[in-house]
C-alpha atoms as a PDB file:
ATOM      1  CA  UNK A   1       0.000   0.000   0.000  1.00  0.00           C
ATOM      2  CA  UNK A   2       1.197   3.301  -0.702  1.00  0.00           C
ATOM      3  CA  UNK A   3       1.775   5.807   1.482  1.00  0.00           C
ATOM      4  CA  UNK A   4       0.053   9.445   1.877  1.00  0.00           C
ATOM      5  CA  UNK A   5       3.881  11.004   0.734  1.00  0.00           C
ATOM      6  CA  UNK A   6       3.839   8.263  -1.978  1.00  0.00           C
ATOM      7  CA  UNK A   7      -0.046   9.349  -3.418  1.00  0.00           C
ATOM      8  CA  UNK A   8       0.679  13.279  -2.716  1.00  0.00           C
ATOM      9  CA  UNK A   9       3.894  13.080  -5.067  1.00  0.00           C
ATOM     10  CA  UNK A  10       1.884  10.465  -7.892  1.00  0.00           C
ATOM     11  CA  UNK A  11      -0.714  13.321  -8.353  1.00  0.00           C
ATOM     12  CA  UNK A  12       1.238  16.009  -8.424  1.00  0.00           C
ATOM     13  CA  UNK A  13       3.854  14.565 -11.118  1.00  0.00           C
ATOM     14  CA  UNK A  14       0.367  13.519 -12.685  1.00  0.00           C
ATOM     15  CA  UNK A  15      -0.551  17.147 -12.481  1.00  0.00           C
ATOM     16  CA  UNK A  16       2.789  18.532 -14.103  1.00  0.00           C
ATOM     17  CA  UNK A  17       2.823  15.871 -16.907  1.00  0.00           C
ATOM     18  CA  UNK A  18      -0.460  17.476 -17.721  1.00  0.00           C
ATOM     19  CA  UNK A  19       0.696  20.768 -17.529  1.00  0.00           C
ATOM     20  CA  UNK A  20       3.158  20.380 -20.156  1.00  0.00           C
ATOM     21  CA  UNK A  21       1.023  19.458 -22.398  1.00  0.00           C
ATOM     22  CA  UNK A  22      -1.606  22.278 -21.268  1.00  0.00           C
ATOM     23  CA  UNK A  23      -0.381  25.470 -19.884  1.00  0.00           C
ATOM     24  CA  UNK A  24      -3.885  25.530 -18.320  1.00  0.00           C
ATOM     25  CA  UNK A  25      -3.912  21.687 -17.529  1.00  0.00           C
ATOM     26  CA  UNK A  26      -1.856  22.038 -13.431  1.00  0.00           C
ATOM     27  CA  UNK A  27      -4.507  24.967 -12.647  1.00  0.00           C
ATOM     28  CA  UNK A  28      -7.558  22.929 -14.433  1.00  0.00           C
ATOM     29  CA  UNK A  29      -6.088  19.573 -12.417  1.00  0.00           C
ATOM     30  CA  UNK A  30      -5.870  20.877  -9.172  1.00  0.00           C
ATOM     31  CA  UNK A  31      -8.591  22.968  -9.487  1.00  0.00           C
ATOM     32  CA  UNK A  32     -11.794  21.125 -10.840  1.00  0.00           C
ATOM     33  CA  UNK A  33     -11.124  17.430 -10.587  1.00  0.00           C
ATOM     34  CA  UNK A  34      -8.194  16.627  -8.053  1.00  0.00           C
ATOM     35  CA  UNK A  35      -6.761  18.297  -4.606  1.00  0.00           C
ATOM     36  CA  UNK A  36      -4.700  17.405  -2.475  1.00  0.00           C
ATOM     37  CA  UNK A  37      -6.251  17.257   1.734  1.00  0.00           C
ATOM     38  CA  UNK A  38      -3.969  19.239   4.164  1.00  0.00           C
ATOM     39  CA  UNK A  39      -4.168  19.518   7.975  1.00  0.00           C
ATOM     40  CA  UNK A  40      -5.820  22.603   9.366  1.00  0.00           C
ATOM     41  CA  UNK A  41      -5.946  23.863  13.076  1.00  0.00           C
ATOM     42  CA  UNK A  42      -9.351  22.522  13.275  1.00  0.00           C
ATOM     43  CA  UNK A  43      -8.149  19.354  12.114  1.00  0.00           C
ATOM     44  CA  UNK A  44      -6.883  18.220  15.105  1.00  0.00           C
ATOM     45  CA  UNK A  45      -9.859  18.255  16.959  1.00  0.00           C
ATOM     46  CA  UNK A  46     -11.359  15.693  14.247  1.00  0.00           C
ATOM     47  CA  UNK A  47      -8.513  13.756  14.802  1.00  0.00           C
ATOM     48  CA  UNK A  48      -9.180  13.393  18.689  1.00  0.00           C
ATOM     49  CA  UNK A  49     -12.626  12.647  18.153  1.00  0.00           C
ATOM     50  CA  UNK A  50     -11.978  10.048  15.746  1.00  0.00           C
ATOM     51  CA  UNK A  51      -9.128   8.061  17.800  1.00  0.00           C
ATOM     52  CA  UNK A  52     -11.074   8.209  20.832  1.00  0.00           C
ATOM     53  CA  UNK A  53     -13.983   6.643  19.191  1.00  0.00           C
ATOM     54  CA  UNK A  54     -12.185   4.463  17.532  1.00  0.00           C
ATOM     55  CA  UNK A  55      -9.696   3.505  20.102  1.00  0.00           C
ATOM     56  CA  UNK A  56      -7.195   3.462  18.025  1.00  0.00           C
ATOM     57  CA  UNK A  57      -3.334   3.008  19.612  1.00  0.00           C
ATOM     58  CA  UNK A  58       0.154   2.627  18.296  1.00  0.00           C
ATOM     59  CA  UNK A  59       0.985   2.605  14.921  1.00  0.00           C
ATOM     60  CA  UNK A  60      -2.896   2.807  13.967  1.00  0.00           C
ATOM     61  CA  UNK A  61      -2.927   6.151  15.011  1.00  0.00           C
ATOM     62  CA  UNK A  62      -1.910   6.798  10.964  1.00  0.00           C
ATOM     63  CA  UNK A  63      -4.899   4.830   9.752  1.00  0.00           C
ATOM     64  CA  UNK A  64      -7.148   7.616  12.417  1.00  0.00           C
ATOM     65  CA  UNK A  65      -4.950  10.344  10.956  1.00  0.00           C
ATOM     66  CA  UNK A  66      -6.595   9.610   7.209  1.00  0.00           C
ATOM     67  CA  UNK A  67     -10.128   8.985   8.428  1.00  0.00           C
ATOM     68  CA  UNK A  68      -9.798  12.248  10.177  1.00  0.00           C
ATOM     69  CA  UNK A  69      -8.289  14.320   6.998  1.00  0.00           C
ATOM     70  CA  UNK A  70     -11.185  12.583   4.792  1.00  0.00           C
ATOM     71  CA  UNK A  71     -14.096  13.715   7.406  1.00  0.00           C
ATOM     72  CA  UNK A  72     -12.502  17.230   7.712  1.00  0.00           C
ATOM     73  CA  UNK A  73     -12.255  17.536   4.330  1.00  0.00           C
ATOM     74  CA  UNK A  74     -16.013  16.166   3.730  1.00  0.00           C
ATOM     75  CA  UNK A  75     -14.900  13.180   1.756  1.00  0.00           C
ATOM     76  CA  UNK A  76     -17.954  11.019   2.220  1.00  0.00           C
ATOM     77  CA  UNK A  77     -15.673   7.704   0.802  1.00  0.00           C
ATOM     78  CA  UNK A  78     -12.500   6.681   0.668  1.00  0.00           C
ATOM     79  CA  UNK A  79     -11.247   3.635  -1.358  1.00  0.00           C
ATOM     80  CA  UNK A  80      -8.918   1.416   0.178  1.00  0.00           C
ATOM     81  CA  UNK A  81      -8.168  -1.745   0.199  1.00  0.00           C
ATOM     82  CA  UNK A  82      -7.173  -2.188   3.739  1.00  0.00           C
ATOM     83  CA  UNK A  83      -9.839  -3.321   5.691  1.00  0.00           C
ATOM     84  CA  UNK A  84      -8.447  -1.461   9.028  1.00  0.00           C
ATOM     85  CA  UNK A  85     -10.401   1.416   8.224  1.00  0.00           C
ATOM     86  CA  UNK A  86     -13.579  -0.318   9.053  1.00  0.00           C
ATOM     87  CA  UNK A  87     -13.405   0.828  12.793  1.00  0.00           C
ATOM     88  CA  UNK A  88     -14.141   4.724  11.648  1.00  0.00           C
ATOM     89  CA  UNK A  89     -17.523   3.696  10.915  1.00  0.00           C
ATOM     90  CA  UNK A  90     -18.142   8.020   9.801  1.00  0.00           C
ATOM     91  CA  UNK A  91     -16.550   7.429   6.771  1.00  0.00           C
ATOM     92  CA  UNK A  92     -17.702   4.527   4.134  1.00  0.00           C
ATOM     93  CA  UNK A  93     -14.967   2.776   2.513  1.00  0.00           C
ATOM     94  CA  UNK A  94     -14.864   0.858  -0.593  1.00  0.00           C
ATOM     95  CA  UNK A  95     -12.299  -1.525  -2.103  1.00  0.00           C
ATOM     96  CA  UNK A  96     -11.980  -0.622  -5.791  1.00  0.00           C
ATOM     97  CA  UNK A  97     -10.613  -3.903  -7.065  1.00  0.00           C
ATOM     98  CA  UNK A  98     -13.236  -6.083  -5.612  1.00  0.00           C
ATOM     99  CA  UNK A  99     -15.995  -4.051  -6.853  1.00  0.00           C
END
């Protein structure tokens, strides 16, 4: 699985390889279809609520970190395949390659 560093950097070489081709494509990218989720002073109180509810400890605490960004962000579902996200039950998950 890749990581959140790993999928930030995919979409934004995506994003220049477009604008090469378009001079308008990086704004148009970012823009209208694709953005990338950063934390926000508020965000850390969504990230509370969601590891308390979840219980989340140790190294999970990443998997609460995600959940949290997507509910901030008002992502309604994220698709993963790792089933470790079922304990955030706020935000719906779906596994693309099994559907």
């Amino acid at each position: 699985m890749k990581t959140t560093i790993e999928i930030a950097a995919h979409l934004f070489k995506r994003a220049q390889e477009i604008a090469r081709k378009d001079k308008q494509g990086l704004r148009l990218v970012l823009k209208e279809r694709e953005h990338l989720l950063c934390e926000s002073p508020s965000y850390f109180s969504v990230l509370t609520q969601v590891a308390r509810k979840s219980l989340v400890t140790g190294p999970r605490i990443h998997d609460a970190r995600i959940a949290a960004l997507c509910l901030h962000h008002g992502v309604t579902e994220l698709w993963s395949g790792d089933r470790e996200f079922s304990c955030f039950p706020r935000l719906k998950v779906r596994n693309p390659l099994r559907q």
